[in-house]
Protein backbone atom coordinates (compact mmCIF):
# COMPACT_ATOMS: atom_id res chain seq x y z
CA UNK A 1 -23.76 36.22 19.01
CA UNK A 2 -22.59 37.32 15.51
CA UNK A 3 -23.29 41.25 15.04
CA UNK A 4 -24.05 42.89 11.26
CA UNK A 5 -20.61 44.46 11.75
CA UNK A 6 -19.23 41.34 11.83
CA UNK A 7 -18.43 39.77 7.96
CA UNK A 8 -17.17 43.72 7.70
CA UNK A 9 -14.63 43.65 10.27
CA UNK A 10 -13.46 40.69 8.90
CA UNK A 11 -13.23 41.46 5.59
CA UNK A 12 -11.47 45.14 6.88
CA UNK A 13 -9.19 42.77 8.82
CA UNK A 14 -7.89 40.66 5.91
CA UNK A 15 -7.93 43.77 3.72
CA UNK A 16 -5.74 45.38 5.89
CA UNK A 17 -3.74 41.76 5.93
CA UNK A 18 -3.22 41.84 2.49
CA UNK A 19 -2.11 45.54 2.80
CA UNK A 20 0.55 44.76 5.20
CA UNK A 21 1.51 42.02 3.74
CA UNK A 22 2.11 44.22 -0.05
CA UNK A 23 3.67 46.71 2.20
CA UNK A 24 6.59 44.34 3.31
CA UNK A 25 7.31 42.84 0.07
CA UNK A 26 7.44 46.29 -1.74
CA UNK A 27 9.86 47.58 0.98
CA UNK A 28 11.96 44.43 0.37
CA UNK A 29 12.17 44.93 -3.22
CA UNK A 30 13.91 48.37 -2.42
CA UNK A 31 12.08 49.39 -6.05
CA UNK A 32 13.95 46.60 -7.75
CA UNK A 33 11.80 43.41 -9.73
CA UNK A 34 11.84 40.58 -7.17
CA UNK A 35 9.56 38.18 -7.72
CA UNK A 36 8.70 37.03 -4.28
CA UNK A 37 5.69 35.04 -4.98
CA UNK A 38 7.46 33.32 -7.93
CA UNK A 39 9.86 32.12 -5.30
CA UNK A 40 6.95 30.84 -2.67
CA UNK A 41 5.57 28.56 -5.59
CA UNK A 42 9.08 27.21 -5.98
CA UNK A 43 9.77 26.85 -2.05
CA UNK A 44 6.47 25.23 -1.66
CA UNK A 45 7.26 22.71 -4.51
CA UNK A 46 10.66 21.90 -3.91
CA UNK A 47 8.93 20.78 0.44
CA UNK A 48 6.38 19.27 -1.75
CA UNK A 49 8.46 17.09 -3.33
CA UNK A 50 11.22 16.23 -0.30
CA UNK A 51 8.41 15.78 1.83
CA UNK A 52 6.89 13.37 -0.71
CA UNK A 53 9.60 11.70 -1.10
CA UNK A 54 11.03 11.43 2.18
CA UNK A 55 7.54 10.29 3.15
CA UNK A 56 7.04 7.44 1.09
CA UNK A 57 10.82 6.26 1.80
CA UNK A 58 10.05 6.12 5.46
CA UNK A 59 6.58 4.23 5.32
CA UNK A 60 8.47 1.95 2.44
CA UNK A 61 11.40 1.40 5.00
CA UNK A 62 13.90 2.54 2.86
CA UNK A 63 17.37 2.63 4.36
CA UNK A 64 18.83 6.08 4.80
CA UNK A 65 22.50 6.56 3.11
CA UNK A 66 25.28 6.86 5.43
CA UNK A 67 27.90 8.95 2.85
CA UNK A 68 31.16 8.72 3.65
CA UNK A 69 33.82 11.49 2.10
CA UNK A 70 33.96 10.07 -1.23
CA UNK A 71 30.37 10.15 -1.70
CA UNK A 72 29.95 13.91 -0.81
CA UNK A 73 33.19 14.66 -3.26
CA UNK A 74 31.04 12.47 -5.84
CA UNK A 75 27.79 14.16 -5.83
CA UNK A 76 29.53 17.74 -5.13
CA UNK A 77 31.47 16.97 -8.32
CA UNK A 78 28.28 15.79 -10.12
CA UNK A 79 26.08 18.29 -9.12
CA UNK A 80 28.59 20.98 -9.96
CA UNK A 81 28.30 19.27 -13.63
CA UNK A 82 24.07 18.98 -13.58
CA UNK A 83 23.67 22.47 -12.77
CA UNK A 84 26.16 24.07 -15.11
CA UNK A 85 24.25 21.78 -18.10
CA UNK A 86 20.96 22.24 -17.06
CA UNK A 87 21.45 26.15 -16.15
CA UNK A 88 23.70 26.98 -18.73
CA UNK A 89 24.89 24.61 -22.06
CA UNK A 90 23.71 25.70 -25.44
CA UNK A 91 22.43 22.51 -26.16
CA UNK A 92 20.16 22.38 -22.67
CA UNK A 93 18.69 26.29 -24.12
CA UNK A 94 15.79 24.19 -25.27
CA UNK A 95 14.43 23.67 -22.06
CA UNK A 96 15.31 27.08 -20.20
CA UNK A 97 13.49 28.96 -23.47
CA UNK A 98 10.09 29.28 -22.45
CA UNK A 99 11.50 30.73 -18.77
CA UNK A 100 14.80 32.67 -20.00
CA UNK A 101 15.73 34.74 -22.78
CA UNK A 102 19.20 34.68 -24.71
CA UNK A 103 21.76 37.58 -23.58
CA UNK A 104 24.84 36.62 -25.03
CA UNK A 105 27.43 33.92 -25.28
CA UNK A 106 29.25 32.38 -21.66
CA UNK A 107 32.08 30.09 -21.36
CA UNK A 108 33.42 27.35 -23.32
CA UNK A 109 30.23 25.63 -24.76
CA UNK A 110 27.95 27.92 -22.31
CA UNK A 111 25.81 30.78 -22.50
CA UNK A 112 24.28 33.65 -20.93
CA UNK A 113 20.27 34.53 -20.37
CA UNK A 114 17.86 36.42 -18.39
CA UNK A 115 15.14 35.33 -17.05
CA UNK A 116 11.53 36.43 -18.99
CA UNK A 117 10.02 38.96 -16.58
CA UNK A 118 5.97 37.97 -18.01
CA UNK A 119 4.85 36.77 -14.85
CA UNK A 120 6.11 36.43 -11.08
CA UNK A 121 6.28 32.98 -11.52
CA UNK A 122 8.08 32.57 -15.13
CA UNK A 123 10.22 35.14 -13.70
CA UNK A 124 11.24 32.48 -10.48
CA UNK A 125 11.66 29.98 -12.85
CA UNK A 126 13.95 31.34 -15.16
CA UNK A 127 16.19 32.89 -12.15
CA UNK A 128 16.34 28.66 -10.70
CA UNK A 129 17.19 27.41 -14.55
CA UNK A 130 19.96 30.38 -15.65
CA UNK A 131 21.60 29.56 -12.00
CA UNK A 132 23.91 27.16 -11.35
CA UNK A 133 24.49 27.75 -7.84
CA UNK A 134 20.40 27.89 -7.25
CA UNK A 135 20.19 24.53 -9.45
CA UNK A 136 22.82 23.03 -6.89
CA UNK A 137 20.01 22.53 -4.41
CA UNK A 138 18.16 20.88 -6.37
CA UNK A 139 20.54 18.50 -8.23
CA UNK A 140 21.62 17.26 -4.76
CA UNK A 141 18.61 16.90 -3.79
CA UNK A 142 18.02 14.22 -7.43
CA UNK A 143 20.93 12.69 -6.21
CA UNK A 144 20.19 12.43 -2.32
CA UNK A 145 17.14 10.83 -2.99
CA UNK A 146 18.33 8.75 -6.06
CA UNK A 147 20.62 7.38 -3.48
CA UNK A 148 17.66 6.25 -1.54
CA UNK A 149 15.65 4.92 -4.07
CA UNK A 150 18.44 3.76 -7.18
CA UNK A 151 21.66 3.52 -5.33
CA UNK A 152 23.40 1.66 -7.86
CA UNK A 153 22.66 3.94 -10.72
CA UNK A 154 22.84 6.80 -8.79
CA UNK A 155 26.39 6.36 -7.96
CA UNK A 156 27.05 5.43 -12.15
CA UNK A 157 25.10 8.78 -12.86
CA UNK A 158 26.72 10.92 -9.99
CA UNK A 159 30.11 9.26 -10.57
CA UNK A 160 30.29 9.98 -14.53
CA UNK A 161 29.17 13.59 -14.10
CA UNK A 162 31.93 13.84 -11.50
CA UNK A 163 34.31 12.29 -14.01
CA UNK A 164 33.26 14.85 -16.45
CA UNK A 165 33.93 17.91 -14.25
CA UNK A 166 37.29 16.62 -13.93
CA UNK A 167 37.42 16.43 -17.74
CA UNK A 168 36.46 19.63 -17.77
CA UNK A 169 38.79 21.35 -15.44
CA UNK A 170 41.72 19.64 -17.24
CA UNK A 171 40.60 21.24 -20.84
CA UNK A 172 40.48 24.54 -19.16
CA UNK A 173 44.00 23.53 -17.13
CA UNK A 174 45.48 22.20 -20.53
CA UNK A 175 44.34 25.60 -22.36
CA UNK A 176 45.74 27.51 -19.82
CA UNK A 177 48.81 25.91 -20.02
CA UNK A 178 48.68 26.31 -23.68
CA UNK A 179 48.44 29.81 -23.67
CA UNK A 180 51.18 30.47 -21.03
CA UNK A 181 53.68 28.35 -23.34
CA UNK A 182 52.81 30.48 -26.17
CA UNK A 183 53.81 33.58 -24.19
């Protein structure tokens, strides 16, 4: 039998919920801007989407991949590439605007931003984009499940982004070289 106290001691119980709950992620934070809840949105998307996907693969009978060591080099090599576009080429700035602001110029071709600090979960989201190592997750992710569903391009996509990192590394090896012939 449901007492008058009741719907109040419930409501004191999830206040006091909430409480503790604020009280832990303020004494993570140490007084710094972390923006936790930005970053459950973005957990609870990314198992959205694997789940999703790994879902429908396994009711479509999909075959798993089996990668051997060349694959992993690949798609290592290719997500190295992704990330380092998507998180930090001039050209990609475009798409990181609306969640980063410009700080400054990077490497070759690159460059430097913050994320915009307007709300917990813009804040999240420009963190993931100005990242490359917290894009990595999710650009082998793209290509774990693009080897599931479009092997074939997959491995023309992962293999010419590979291709390009090697480009890459030989510019900067070339320079370097350049510069230590100079004196």
């Amino acid at each position: 039998m449901r007492t008058p106290e009741a719907p109040s001691t419930a409501r004191e119980n999830a206040e006091r919920a909430v409480h503790a709950v604020q009280d832990e992620v303020d004494t993570y934070r140490n007084g710094e801007d972390r923006p936790l809840g930005g970053y459950a949105v973005l957990m609870s998307v990314y198992a959205t989407i694997v789940g999703t996907l790994g879902a429908v693969a396994a009711k479509r009978g999909r075959p798993m991949p089996r990668p051997d060591a060349g694959d992993l080099v690949v798609t290592a090599l290719a997500s190295h590439k992704i990330s380092r576009i998507v998180s930090k080429a001039a050209v990609t700035s475009p798409v990181r605007a609306p969640f980063t602001k410009f700080d400054g110029p990077g490497g070759p071709a690159e460059v430097m931003e913050q994320p915009r600090k307007s709300s917990r979960v813009r804040h999240a989201v420009g963190e993931l984009l100005a990242c490359p190592f917290c894009l990595d997750l999710w650009t082998v992710t793209a290509l774990v499940f693009g080897r599931v569903y479009a092997p074939n391009l997959t491995r023309l996509v992962a293999g010419s982004f590979a291709a390009l990192t090697g480009a890459d590394f030989l510019h900067l090896a070339y320079a370097k070289a350049q510069q230590l012939a100079e004196g």
